[in-house]
PDB file of N, CA and C in Angstrom:
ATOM      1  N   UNK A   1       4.701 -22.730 -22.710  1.00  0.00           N
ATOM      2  CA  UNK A   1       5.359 -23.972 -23.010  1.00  0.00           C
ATOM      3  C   UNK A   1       6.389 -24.336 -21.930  1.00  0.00           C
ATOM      4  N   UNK A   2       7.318 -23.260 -21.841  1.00  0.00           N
ATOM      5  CA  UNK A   2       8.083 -23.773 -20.383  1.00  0.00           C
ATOM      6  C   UNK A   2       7.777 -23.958 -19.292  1.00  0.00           C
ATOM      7  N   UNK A   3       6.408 -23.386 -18.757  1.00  0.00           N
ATOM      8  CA  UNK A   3       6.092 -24.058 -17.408  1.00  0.00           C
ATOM      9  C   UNK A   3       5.652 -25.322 -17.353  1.00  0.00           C
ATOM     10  N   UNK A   4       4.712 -25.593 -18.327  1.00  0.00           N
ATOM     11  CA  UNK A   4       4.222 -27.194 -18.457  1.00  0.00           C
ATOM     12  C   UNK A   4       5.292 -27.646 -18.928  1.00  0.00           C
ATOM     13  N   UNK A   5       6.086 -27.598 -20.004  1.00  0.00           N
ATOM     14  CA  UNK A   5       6.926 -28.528 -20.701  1.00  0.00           C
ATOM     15  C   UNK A   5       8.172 -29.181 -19.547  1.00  0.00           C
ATOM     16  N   UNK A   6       8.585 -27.945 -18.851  1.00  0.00           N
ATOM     17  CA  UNK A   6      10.360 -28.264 -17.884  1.00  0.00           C
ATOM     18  C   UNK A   6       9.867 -27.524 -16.955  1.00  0.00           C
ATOM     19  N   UNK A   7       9.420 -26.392 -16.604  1.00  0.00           N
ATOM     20  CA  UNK A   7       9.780 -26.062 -14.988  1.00  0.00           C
ATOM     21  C   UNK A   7       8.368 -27.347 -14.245  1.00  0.00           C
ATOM     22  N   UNK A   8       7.374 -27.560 -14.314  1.00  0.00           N
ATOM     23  CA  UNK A   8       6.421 -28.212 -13.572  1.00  0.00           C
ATOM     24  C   UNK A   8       7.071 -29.440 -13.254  1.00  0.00           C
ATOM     25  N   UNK A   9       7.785 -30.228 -14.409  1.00  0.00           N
ATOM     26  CA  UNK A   9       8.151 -31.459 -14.648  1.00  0.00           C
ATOM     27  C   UNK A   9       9.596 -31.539 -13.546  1.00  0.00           C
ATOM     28  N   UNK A  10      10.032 -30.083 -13.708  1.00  0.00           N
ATOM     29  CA  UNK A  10      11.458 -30.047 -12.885  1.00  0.00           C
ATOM     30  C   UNK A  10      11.376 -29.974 -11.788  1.00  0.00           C
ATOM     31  N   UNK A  11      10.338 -29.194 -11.126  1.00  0.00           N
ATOM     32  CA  UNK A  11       9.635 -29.371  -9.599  1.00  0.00           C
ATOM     33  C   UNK A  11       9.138 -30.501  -9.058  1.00  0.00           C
ATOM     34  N   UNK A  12       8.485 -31.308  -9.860  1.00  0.00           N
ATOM     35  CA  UNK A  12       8.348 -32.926  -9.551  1.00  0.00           C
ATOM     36  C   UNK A  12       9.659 -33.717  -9.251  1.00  0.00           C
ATOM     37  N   UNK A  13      10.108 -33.470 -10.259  1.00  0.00           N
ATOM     38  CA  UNK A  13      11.705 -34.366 -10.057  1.00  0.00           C
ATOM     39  C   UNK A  13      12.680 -34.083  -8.976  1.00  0.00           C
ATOM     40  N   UNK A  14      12.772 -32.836  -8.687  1.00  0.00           N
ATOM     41  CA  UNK A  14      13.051 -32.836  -7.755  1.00  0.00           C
ATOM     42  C   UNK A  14      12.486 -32.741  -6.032  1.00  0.00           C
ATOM     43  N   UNK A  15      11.270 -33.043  -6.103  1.00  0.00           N
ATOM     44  CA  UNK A  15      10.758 -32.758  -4.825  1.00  0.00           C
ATOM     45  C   UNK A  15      10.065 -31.688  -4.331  1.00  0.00           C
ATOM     46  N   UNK A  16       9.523 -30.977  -5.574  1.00  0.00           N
ATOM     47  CA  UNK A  16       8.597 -29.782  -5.175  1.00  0.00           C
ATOM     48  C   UNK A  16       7.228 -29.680  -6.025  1.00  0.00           C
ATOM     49  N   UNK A  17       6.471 -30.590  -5.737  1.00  0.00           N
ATOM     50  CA  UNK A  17       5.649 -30.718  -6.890  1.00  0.00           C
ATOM     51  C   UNK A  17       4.559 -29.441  -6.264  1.00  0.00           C
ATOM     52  N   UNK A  18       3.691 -28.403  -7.715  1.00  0.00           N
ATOM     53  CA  UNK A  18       3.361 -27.513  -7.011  1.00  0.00           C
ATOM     54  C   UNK A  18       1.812 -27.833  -6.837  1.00  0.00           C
ATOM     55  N   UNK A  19       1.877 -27.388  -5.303  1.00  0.00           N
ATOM     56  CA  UNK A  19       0.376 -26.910  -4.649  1.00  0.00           C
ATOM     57  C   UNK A  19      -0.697 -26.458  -5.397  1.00  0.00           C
ATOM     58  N   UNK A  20      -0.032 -24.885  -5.186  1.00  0.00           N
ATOM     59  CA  UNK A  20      -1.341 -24.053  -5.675  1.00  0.00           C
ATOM     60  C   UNK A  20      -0.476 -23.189  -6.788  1.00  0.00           C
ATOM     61  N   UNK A  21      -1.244 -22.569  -7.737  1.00  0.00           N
ATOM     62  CA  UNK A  21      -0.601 -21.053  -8.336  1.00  0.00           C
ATOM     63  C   UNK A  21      -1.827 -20.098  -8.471  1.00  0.00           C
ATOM     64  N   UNK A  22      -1.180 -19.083  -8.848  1.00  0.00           N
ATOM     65  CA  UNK A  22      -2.257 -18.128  -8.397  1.00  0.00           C
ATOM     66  C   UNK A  22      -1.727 -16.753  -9.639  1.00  0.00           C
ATOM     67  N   UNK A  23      -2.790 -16.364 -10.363  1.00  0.00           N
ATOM     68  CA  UNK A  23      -2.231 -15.552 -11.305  1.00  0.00           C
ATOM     69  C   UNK A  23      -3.428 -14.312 -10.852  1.00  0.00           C
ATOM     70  N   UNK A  24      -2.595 -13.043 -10.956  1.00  0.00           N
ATOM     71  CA  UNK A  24      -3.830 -11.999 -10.630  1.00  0.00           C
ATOM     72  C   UNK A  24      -3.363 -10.872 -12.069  1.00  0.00           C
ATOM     73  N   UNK A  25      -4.953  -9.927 -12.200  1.00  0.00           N
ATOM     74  CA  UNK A  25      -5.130  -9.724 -12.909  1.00  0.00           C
ATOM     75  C   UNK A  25      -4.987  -8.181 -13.123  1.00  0.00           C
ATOM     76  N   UNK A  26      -5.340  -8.059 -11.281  1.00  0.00           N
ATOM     77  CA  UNK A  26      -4.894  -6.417 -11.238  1.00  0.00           C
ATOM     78  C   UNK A  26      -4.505  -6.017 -10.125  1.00  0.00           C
ATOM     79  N   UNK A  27      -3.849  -4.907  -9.940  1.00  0.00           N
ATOM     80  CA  UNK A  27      -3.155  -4.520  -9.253  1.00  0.00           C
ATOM     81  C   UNK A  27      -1.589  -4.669  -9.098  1.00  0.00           C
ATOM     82  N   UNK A  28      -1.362  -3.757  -7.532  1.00  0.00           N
ATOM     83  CA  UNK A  28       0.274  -3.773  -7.728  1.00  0.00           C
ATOM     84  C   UNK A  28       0.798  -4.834  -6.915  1.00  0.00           C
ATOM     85  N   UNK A  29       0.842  -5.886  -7.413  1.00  0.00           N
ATOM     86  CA  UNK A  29       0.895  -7.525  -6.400  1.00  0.00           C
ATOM     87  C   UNK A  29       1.446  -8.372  -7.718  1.00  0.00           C
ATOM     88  N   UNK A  30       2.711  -9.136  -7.200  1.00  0.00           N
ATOM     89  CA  UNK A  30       3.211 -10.607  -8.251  1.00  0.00           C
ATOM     90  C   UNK A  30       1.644 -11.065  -9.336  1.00  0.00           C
ATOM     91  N   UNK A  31       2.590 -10.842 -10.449  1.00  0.00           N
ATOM     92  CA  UNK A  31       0.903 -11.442 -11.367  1.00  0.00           C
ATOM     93  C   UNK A  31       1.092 -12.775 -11.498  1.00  0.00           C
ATOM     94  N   UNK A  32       1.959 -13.487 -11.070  1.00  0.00           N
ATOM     95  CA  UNK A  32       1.750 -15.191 -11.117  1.00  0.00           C
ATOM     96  C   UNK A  32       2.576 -15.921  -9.532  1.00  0.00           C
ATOM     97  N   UNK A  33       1.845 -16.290  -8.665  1.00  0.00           N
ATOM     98  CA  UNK A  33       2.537 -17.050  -7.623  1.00  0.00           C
ATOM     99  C   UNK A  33       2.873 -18.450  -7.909  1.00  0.00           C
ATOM    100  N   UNK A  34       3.185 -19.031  -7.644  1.00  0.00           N
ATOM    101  CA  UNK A  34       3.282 -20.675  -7.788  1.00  0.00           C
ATOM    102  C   UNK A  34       3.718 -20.729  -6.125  1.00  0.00           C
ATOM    103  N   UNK A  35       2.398 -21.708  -5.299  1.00  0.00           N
ATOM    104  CA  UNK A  35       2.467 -22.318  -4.272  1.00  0.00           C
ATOM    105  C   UNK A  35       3.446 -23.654  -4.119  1.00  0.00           C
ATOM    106  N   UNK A  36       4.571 -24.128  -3.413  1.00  0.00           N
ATOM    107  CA  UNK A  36       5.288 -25.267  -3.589  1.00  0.00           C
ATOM    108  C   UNK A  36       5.013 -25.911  -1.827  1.00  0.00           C
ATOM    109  N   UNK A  37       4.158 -27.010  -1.461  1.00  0.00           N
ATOM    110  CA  UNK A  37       4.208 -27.545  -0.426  1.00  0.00           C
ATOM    111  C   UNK A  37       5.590 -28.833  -0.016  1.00  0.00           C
ATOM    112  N   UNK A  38       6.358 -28.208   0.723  1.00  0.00           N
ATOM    113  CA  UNK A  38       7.360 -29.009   1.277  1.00  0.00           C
ATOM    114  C   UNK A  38       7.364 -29.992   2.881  1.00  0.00           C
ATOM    115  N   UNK A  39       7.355 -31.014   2.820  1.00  0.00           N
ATOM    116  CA  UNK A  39       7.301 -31.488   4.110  1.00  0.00           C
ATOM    117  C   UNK A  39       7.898 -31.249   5.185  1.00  0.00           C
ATOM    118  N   UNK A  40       9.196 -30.852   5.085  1.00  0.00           N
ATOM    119  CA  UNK A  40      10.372 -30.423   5.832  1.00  0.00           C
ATOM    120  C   UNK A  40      11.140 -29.333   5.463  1.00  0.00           C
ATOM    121  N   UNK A  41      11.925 -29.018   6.408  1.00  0.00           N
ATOM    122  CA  UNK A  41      12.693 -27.330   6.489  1.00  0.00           C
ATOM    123  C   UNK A  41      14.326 -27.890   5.973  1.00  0.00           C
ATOM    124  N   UNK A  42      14.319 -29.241   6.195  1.00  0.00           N
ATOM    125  CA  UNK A  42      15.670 -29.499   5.952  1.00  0.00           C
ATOM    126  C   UNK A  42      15.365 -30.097   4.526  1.00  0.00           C
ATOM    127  N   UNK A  43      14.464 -30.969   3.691  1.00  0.00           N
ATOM    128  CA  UNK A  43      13.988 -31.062   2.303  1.00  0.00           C
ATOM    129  C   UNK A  43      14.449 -29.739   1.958  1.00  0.00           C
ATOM    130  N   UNK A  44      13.716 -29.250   2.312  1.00  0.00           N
ATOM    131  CA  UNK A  44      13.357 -27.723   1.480  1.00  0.00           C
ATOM    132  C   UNK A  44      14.871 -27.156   1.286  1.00  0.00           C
ATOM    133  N   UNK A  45      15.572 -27.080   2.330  1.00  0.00           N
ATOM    134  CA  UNK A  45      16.810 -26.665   2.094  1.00  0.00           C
ATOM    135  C   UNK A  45      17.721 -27.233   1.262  1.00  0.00           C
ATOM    136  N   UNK A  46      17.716 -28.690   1.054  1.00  0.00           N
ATOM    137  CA  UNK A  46      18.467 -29.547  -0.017  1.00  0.00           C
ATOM    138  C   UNK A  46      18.207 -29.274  -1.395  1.00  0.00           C
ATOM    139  N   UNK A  47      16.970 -29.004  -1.898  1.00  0.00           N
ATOM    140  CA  UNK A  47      16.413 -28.781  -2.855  1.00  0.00           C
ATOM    141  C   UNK A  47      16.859 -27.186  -3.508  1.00  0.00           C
ATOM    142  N   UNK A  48      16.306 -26.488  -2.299  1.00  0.00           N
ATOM    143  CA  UNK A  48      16.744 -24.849  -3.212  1.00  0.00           C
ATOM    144  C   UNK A  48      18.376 -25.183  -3.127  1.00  0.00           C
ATOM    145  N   UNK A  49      19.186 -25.721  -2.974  1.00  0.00           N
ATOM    146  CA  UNK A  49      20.501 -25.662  -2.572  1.00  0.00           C
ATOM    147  C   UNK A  49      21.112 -26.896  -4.211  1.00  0.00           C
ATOM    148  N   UNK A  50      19.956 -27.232  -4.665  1.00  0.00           N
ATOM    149  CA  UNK A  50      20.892 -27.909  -5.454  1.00  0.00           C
ATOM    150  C   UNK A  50      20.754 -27.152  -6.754  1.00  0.00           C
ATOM    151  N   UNK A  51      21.930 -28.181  -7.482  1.00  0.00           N
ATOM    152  CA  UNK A  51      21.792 -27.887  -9.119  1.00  0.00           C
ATOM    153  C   UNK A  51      20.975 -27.546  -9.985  1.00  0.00           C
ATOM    154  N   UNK A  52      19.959 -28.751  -9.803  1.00  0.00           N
ATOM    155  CA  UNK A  52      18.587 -28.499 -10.447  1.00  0.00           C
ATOM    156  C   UNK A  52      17.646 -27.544 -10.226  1.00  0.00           C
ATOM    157  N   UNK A  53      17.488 -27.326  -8.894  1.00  0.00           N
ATOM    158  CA  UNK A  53      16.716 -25.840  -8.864  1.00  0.00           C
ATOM    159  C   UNK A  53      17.960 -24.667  -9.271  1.00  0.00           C
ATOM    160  N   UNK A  54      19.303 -24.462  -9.197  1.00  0.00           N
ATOM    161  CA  UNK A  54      19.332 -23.381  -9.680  1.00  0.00           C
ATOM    162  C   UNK A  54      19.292 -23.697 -11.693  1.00  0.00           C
ATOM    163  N   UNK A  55      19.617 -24.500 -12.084  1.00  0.00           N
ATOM    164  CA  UNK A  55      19.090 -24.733 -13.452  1.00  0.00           C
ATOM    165  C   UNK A  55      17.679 -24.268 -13.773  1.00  0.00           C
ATOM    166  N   UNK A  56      16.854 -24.635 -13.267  1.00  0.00           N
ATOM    167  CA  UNK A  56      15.546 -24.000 -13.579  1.00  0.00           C
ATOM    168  C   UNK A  56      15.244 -22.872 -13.316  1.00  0.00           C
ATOM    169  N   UNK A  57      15.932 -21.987 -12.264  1.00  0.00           N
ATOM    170  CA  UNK A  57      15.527 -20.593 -11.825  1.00  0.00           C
ATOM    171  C   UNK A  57      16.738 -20.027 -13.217  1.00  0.00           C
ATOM    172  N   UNK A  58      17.110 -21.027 -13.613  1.00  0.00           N
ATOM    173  CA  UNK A  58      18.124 -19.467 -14.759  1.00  0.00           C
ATOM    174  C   UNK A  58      17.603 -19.947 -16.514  1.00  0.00           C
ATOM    175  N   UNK A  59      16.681 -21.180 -16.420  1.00  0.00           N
ATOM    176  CA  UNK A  59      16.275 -21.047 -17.236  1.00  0.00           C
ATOM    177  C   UNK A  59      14.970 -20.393 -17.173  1.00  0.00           C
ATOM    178  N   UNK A  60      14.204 -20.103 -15.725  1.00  0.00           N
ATOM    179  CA  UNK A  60      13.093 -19.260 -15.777  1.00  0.00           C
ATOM    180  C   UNK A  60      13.303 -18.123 -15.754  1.00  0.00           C
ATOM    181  N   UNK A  61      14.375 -17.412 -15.430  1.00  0.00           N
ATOM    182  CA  UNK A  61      14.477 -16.322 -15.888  1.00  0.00           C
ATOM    183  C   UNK A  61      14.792 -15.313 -17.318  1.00  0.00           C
ATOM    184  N   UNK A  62      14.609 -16.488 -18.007  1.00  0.00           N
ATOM    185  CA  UNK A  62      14.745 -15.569 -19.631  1.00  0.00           C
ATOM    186  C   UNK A  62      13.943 -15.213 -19.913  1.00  0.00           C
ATOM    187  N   UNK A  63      11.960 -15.871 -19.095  1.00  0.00           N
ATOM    188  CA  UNK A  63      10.910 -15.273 -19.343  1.00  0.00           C
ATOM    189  C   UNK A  63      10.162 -14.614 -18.040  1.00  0.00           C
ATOM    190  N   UNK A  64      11.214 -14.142 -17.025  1.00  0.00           N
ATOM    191  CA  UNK A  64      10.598 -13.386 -16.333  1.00  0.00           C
ATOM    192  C   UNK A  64      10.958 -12.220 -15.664  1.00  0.00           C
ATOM    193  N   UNK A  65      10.326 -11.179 -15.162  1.00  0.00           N
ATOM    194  CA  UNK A  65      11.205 -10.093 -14.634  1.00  0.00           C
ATOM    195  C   UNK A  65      10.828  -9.983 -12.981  1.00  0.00           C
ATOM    196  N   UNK A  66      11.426  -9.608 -12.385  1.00  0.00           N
ATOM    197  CA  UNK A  66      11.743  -9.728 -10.894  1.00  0.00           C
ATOM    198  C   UNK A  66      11.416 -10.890 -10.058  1.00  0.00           C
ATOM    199  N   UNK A  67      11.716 -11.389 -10.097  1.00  0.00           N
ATOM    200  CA  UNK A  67      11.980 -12.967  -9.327  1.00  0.00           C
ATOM    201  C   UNK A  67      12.088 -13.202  -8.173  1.00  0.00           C
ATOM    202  N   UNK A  68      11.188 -13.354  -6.952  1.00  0.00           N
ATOM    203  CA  UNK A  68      11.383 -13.404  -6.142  1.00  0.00           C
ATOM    204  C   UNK A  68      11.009 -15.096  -5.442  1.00  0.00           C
ATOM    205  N   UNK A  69      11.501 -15.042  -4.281  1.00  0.00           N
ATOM    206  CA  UNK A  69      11.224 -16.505  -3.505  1.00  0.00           C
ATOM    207  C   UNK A  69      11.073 -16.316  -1.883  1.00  0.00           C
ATOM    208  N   UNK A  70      10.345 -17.081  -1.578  1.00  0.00           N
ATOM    209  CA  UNK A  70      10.002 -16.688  -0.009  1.00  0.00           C
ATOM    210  C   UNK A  70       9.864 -18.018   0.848  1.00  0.00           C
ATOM    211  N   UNK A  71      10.161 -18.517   1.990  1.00  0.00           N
ATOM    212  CA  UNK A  71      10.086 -19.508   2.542  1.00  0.00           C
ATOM    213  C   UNK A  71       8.821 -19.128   3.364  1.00  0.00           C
ATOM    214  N   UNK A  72       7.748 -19.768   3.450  1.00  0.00           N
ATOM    215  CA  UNK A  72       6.895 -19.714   4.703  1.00  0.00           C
ATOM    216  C   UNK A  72       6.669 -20.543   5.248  1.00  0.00           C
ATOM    217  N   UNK A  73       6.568 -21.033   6.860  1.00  0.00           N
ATOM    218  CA  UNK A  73       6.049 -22.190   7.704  1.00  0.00           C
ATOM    219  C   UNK A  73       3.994 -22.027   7.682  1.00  0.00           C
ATOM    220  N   UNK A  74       4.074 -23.315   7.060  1.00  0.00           N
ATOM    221  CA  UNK A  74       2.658 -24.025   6.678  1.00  0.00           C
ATOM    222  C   UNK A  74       1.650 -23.752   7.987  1.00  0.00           C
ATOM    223  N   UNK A  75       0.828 -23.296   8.376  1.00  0.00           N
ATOM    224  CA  UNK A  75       0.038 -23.462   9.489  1.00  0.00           C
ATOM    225  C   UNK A  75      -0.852 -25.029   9.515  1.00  0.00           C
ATOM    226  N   UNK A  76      -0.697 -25.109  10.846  1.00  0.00           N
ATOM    227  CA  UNK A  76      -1.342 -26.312  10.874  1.00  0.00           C
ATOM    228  C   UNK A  76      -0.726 -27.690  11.199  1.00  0.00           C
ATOM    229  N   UNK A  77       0.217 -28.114   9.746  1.00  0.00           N
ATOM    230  CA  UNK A  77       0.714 -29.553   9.394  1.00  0.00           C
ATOM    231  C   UNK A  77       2.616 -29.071   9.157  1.00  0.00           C
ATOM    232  N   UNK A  78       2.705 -28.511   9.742  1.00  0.00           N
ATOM    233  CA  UNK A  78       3.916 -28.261  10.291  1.00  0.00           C
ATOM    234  C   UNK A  78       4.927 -28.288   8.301  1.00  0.00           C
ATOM    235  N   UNK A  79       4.002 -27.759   7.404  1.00  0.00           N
ATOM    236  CA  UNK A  79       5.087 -27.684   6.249  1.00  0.00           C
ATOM    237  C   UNK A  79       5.236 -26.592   6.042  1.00  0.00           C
ATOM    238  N   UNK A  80       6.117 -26.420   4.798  1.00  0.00           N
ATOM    239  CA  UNK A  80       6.457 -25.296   4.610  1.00  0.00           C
ATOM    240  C   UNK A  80       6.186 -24.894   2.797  1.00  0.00           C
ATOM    241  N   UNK A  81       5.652 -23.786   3.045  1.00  0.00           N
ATOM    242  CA  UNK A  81       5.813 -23.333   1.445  1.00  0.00           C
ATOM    243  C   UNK A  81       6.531 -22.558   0.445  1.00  0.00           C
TER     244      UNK A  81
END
């Protein structure tokens, strides 16, 4: 319910609507990714830097355990994920 209901909806609103996600089934690897395509390095930075994303990372964390985030440069089309 919270990913469809507020975090998907909260990534739109603010400027991260998501790409890809990716849930795996086995092994010792993140069992759910969520891909976020950003146009820019300086977007991207406004966004993790505001309110609203940290609102959603502390309301996603009541249903998740180790939380991680990673910046990567997009090959190709110069974005970032």
């Amino acid at each position: 319910m919270f990913v469809n209901d507020r975090l998907a909806p909260g990534l739109v609103e603010i400027g991260l609507p998501p790409h890809d996600v990716y849930y795996t089934a086995y092994g010792d690897v993140p069992q759910i990714m969520v891909v976020l395509d950003v146009p820019d390095l300086a977007a991207l930075q406004d966004v993790l830097a505001s309110r609203r994303w940290q609102e959603l990372k502390q309301e996603l964390s009541q249903y998740i355990e180790d939380y991680q985030e990673r910046v990567v440069k997009a090959n190709g089309d110069g974005g970032f994920f």
